[in-house]
N, C-alpha and C. Protein backbone atom coordinates (compact mmCIF):
# COMPACT_ATOMS: atom_id res chain seq x y z
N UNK A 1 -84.60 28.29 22.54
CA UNK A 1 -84.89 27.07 21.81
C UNK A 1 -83.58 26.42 21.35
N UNK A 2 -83.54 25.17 21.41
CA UNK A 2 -82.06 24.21 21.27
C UNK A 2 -82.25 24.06 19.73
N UNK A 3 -81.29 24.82 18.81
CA UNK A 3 -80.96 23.79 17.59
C UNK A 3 -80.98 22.56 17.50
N UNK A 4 -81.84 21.62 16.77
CA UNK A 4 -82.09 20.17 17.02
C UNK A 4 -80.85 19.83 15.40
N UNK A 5 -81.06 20.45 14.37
CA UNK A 5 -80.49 19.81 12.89
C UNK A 5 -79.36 21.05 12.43
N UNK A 6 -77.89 21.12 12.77
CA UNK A 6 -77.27 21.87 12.12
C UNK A 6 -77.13 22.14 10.53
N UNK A 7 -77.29 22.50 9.90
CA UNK A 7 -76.69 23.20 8.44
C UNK A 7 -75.72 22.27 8.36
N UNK A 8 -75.24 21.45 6.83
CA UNK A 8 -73.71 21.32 6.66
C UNK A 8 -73.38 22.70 5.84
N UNK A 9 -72.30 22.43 6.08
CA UNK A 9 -71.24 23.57 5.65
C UNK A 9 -71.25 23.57 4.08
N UNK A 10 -71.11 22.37 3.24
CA UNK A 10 -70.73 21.59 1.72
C UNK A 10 -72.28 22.17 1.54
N UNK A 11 -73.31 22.30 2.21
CA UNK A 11 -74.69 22.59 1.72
C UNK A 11 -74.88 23.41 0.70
N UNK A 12 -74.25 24.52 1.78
CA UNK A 12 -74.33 26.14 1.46
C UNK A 12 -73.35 26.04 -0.02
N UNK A 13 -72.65 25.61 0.09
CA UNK A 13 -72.24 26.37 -1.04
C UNK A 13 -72.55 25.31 -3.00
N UNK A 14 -73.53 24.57 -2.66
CA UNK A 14 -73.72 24.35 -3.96
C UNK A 14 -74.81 24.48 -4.76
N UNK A 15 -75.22 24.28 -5.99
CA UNK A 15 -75.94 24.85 -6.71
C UNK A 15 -75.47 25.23 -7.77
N UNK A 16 -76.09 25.89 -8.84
CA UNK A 16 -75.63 26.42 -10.14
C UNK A 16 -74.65 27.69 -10.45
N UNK A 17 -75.19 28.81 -9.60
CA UNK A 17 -74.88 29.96 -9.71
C UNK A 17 -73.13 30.27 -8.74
N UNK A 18 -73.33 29.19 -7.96
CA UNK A 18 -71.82 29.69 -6.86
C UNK A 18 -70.81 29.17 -7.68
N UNK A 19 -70.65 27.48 -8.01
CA UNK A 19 -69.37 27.19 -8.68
C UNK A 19 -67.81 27.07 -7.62
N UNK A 20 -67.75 28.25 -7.29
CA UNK A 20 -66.55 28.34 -6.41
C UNK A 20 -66.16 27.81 -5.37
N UNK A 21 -67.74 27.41 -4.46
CA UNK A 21 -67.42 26.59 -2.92
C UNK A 21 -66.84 27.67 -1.71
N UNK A 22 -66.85 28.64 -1.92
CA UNK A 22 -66.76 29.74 -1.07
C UNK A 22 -65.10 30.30 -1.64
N UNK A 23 -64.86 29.74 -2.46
CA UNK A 23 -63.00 30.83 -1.99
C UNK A 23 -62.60 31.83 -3.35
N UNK A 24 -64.11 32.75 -3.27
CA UNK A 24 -63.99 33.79 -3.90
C UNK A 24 -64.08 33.82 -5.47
N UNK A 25 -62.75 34.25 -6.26
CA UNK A 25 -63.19 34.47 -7.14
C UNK A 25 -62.71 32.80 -8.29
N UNK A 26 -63.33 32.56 -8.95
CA UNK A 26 -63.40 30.84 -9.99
C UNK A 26 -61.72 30.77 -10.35
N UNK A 27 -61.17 31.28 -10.50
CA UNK A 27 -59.81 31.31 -11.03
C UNK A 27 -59.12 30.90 -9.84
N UNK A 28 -58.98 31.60 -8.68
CA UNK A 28 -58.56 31.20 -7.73
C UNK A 28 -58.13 29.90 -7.39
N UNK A 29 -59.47 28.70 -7.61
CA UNK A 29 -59.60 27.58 -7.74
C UNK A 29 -59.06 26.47 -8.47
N UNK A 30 -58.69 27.14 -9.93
CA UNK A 30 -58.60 26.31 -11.05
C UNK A 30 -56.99 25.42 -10.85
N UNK A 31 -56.12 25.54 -10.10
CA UNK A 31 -55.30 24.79 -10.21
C UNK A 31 -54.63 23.71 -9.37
N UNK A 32 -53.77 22.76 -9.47
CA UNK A 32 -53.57 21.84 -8.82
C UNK A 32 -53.22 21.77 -7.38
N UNK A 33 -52.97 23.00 -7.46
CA UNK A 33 -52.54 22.93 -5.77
C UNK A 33 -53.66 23.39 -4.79
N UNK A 34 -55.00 23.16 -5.39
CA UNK A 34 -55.62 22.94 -4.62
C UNK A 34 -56.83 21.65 -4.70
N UNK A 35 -55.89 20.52 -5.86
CA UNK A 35 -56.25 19.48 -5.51
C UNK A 35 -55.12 18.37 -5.14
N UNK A 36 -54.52 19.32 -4.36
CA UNK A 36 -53.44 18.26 -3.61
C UNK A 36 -52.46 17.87 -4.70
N UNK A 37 -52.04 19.08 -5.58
CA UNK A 37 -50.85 18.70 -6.30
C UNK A 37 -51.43 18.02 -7.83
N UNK A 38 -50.60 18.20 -8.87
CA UNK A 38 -50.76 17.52 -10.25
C UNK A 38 -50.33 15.68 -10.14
N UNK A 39 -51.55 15.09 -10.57
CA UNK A 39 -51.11 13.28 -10.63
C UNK A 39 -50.81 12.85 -9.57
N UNK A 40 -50.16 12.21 -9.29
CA UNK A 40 -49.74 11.58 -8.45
C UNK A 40 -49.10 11.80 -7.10
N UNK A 41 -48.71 13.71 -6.94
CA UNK A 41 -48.56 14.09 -6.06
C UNK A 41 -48.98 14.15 -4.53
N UNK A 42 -48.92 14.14 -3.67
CA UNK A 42 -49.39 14.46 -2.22
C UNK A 42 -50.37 12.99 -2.23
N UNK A 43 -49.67 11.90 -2.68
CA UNK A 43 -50.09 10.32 -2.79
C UNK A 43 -49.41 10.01 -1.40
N UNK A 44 -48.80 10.13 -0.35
CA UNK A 44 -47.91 9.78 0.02
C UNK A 44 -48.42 9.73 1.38
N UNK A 45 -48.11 8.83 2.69
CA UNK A 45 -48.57 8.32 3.42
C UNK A 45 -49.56 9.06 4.63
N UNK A 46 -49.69 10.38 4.34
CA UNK A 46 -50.68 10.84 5.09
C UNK A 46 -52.20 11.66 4.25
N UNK A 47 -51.79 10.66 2.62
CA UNK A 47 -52.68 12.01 2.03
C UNK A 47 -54.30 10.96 1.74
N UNK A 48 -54.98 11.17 3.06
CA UNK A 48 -56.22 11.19 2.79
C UNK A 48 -57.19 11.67 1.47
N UNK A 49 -57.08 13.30 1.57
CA UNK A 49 -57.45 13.49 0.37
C UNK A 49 -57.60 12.95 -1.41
N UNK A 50 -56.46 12.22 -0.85
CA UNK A 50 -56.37 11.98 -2.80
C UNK A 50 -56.32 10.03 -2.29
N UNK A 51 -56.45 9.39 -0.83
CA UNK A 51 -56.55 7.88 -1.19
C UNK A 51 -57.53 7.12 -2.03
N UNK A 52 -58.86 7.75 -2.28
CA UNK A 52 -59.84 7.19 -2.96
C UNK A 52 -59.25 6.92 -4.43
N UNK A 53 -58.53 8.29 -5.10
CA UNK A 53 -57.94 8.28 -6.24
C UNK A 53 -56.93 6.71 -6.56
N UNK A 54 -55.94 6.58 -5.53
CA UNK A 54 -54.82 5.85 -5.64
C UNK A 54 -55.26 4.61 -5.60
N UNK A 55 -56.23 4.66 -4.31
CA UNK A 55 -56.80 2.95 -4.41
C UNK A 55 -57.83 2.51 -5.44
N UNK A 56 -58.53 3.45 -6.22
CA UNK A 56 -58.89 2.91 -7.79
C UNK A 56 -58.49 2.79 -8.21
N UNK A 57 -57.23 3.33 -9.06
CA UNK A 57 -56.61 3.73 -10.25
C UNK A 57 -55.34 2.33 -9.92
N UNK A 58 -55.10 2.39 -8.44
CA UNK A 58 -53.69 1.20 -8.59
C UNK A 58 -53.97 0.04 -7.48
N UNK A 59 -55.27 -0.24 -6.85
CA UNK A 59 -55.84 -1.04 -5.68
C UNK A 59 -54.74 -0.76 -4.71
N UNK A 60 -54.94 -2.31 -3.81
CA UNK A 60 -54.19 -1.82 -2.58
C UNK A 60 -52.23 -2.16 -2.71
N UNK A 61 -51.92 -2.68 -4.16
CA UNK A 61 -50.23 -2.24 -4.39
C UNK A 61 -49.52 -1.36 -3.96
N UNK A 62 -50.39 0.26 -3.98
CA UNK A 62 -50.16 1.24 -3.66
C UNK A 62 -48.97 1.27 -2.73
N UNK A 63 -50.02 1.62 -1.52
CA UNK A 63 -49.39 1.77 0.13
C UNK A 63 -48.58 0.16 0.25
N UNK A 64 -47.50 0.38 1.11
CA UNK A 64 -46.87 -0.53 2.32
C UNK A 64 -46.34 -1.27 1.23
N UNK A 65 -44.91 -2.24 2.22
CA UNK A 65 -44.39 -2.98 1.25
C UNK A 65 -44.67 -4.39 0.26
N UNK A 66 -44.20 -4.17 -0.62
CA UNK A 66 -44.79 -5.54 -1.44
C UNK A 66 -43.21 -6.61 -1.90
N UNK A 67 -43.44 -7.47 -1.91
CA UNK A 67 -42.11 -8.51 -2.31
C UNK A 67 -41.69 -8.92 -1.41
N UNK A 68 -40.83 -9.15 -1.61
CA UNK A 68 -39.69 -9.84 -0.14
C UNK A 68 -38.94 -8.74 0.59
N UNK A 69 -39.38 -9.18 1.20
CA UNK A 69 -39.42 -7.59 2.81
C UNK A 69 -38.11 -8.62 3.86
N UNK A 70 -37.84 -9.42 3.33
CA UNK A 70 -37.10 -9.93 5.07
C UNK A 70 -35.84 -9.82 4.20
N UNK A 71 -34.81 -9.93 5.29
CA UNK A 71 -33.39 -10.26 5.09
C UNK A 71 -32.66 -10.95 5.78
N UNK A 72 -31.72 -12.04 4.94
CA UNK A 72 -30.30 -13.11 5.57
C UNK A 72 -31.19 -13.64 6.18
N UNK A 73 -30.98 -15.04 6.83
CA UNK A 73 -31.04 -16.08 7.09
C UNK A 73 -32.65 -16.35 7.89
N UNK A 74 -33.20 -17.94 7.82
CA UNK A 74 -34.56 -17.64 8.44
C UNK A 74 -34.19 -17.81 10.07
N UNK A 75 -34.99 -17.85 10.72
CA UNK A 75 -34.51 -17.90 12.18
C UNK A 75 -35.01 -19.07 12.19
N UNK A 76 -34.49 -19.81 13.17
CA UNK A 76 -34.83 -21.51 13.63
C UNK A 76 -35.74 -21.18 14.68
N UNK A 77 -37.24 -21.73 14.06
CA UNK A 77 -38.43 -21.71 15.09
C UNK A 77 -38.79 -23.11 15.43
N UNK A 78 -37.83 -24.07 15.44
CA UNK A 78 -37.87 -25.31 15.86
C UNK A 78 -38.22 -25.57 17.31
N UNK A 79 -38.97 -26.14 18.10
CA UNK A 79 -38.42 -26.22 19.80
C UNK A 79 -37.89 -26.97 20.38
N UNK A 80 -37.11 -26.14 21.22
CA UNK A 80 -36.19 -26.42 21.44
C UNK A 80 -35.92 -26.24 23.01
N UNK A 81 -35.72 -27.10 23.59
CA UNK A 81 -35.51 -27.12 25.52
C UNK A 81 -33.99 -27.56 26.35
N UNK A 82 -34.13 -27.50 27.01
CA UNK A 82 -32.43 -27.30 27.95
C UNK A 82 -32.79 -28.41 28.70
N UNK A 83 -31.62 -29.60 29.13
CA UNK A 83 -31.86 -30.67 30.34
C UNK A 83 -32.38 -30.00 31.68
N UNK A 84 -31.80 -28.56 32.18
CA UNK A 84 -31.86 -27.74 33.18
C UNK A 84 -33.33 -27.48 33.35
N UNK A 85 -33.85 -27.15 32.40
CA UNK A 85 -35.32 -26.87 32.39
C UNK A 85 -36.07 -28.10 32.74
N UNK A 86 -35.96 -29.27 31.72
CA UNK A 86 -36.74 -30.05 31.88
C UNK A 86 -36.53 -30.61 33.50
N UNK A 87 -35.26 -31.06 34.02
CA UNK A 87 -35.24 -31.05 35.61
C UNK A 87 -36.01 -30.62 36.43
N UNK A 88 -35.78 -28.90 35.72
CA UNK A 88 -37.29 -27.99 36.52
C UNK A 88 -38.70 -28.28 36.96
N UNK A 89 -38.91 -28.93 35.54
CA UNK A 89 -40.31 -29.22 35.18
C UNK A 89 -40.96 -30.29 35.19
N UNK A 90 -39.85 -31.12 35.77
CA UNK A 90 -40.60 -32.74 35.97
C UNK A 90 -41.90 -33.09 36.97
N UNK A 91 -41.96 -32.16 37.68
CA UNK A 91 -43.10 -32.38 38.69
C UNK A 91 -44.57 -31.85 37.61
N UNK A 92 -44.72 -30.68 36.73
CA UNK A 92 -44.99 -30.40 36.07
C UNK A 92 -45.71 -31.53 35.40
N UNK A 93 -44.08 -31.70 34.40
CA UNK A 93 -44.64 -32.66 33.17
C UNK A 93 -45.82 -34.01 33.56
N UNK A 94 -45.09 -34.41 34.90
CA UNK A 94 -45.92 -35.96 35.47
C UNK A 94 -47.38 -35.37 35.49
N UNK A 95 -47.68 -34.17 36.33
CA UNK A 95 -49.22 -33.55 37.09
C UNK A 95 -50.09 -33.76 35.19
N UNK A 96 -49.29 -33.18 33.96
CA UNK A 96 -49.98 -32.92 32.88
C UNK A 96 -50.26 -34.14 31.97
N UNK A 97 -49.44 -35.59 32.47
CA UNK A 97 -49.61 -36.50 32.08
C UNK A 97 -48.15 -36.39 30.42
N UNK A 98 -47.66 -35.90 30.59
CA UNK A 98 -46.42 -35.86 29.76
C UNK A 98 -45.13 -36.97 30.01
N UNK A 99 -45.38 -36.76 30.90
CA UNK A 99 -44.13 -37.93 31.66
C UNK A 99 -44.75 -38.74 32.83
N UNK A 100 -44.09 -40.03 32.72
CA UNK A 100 -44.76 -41.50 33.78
C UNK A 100 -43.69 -41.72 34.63
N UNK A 101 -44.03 -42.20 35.87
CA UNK A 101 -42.77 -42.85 36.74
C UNK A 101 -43.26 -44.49 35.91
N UNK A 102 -42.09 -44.78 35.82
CA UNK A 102 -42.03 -46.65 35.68
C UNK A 102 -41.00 -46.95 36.53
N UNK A 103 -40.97 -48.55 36.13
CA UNK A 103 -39.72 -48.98 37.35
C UNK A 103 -38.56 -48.50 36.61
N UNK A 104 -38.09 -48.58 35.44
CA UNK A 104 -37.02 -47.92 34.67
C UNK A 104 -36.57 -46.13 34.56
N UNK A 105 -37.45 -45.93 35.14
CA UNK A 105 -37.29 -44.32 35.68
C UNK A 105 -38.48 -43.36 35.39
N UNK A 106 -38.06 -42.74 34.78
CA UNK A 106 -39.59 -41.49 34.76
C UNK A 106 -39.63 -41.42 32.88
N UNK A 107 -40.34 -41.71 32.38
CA UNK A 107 -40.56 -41.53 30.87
C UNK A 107 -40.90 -40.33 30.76
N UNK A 108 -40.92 -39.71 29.47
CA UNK A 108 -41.19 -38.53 29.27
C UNK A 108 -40.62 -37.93 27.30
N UNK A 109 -42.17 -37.68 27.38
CA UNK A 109 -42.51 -37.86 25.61
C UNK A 109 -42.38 -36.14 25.45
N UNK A 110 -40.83 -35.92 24.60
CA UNK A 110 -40.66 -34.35 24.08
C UNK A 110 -40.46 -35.17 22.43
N UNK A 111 -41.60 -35.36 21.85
CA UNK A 111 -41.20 -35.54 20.66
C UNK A 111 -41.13 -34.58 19.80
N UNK A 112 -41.77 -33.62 19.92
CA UNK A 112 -41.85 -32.07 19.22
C UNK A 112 -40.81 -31.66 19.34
N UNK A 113 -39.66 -31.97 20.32
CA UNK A 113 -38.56 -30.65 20.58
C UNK A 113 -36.98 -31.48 20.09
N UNK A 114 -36.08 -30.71 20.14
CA UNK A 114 -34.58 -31.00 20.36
C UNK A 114 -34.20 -30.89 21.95
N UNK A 115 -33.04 -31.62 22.33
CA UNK A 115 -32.86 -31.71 23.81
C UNK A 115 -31.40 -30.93 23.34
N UNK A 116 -31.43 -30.00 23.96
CA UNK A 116 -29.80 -29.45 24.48
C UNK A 116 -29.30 -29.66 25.74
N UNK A 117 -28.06 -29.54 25.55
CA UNK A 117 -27.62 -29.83 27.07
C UNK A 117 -27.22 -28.78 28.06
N UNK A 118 -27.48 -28.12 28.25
CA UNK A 118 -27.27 -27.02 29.40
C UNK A 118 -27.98 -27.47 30.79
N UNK A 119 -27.24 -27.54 31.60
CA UNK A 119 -27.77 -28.02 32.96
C UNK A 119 -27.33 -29.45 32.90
N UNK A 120 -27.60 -29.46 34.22
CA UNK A 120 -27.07 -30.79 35.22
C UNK A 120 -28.31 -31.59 34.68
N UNK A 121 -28.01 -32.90 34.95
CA UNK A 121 -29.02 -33.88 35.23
C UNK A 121 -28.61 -34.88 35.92
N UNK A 122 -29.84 -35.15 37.45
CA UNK A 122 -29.99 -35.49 38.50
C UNK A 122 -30.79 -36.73 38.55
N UNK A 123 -31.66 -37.35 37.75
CA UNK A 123 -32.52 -38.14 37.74
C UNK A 123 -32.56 -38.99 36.57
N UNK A 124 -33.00 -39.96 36.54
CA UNK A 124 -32.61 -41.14 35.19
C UNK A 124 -33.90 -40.93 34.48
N UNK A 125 -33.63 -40.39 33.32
CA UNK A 125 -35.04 -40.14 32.73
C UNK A 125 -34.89 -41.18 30.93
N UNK A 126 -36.46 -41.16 30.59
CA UNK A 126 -36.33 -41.81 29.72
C UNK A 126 -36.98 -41.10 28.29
N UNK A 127 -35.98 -40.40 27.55
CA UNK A 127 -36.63 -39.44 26.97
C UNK A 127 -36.99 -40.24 25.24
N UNK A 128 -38.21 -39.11 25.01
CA UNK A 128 -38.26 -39.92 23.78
C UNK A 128 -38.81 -38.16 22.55
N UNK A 129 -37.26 -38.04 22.19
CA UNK A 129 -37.33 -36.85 21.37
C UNK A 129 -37.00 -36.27 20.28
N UNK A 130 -36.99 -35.05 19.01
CA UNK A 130 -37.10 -35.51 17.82
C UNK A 130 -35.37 -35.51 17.66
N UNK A 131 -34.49 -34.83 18.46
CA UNK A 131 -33.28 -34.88 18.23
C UNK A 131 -32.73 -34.18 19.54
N UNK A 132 -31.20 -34.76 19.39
CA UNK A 132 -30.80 -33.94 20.61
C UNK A 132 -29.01 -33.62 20.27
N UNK A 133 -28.54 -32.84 21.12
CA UNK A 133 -27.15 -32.29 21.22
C UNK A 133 -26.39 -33.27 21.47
N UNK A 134 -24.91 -33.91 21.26
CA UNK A 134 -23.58 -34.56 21.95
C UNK A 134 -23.87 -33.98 23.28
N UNK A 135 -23.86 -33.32 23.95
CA UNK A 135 -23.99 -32.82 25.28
C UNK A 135 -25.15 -33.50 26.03
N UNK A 136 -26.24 -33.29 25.43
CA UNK A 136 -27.35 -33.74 25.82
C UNK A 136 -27.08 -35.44 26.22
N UNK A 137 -26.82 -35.96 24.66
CA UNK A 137 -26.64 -37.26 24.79
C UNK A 137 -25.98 -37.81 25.83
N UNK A 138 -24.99 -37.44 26.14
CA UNK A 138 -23.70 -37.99 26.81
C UNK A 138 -24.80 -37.71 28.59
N UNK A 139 -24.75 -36.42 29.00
CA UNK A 139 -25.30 -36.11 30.11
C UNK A 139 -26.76 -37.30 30.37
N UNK A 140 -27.57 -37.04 29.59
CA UNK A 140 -28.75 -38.42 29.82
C UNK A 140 -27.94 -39.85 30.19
N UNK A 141 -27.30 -40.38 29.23
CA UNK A 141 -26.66 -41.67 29.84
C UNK A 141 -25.57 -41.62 30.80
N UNK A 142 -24.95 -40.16 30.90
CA UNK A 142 -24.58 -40.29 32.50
C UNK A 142 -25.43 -40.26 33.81
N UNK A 143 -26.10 -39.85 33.61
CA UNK A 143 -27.43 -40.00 34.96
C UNK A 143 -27.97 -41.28 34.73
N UNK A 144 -27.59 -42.56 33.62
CA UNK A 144 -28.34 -43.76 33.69
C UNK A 144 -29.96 -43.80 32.91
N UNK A 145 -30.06 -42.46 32.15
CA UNK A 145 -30.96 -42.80 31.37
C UNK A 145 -31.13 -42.94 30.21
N UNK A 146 -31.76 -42.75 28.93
CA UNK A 146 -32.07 -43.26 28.01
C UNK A 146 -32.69 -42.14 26.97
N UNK A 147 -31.94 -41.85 25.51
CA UNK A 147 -32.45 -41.00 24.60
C UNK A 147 -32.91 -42.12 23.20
N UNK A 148 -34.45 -41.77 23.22
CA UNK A 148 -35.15 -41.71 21.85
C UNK A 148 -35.19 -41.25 20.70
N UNK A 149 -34.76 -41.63 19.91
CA UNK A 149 -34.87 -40.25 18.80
C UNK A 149 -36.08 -40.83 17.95
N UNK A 150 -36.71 -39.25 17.58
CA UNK A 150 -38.30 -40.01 16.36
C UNK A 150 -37.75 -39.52 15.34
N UNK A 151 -36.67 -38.90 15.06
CA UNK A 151 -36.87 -37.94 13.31
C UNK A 151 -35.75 -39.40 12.67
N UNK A 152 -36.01 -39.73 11.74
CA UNK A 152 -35.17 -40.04 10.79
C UNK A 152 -33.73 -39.90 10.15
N UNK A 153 -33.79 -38.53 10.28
CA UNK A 153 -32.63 -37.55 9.99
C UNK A 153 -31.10 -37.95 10.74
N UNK A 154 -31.64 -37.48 11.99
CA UNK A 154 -30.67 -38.12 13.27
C UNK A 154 -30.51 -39.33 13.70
N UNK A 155 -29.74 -39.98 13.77
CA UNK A 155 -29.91 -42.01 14.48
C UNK A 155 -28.82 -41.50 15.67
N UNK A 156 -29.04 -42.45 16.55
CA UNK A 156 -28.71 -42.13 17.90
C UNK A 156 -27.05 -43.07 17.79
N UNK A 157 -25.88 -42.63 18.27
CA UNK A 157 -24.90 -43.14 17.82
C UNK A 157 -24.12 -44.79 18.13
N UNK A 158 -24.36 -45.36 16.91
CA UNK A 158 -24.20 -47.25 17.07
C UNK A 158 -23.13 -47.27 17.69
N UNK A 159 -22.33 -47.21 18.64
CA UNK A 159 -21.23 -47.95 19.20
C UNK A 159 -21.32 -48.56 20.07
């Protein structure tokens, strides 16, 4: 016949008369090191046993870091693209409706980004973007095309 309902283990040993939980004699029991240390002890990142304790008594402050966790400088998550790339990607940009052929050349709206200049440019484009590099600049109006700027910050240089 198949055992259908095992016994728990915690079953057996409670009631009035045991007390002990199986490990012999009551004294045995009575001290901290077998509740995982006095206070605040064996708190520390693998101690299951005592998390119920820590996360009442101090919520979730406890564990993991709290405050300012980063250090030195923020990183520039601005975007940011290369002339080289965009060259790349002109067949691209037109298919997604990003950039137009006109008779003045191929338009093409990076207003979200900065233009750097790395790479050649081959084609007269007409960019319209939130800022761009001396490099950039110079390279666009040597190919005969044309830089936009939208930010405020930057003005494109009066001479």
């Amino acid at each position: 016949m198949i055992k259908t309902h095992k016994k728990k283990k915690a079953g057996k040993y409670r009631g009035k008369g045991q007390g002990t939980m199986g490990r012999g004699a009551r004294k045995k029991a009575k001290k901290a090191g077998h509740r995982g240390g006095a206070g605040m002890a064996g708190t520390g990142k693998r101690a299951d046993h005592k998390k119920t304790l820590v996360t009442k008594l101090y919520g979730n402050s406890y564990f993991g870091k709290q405050g300012i966790t980063s250090r030195g400088t923020k990183k520039d998550k601005s975007n940011k693209i290369n002339l080289r790339d965009i060259e790349m990607s002109l067949n691209t940009y037109i298919k997604k409706e990003i950039a137009k052929k006109t008779s003045k050349g191929i338009e093409l709206d990076l207003s979200d980004y900065k233009i750097l200049g790395e790479g050649e440019l081959k084609t007269k484009l007409i960019i319209t973007a939130k800022s761009a590099s001396e490099t950039a600049k110079e390279k666009i109006k040597k190919a005969g095309g044309e830089l936009i700027l939208t930010s405020s910050t930057e003005s494109e240089d009066s001479e």
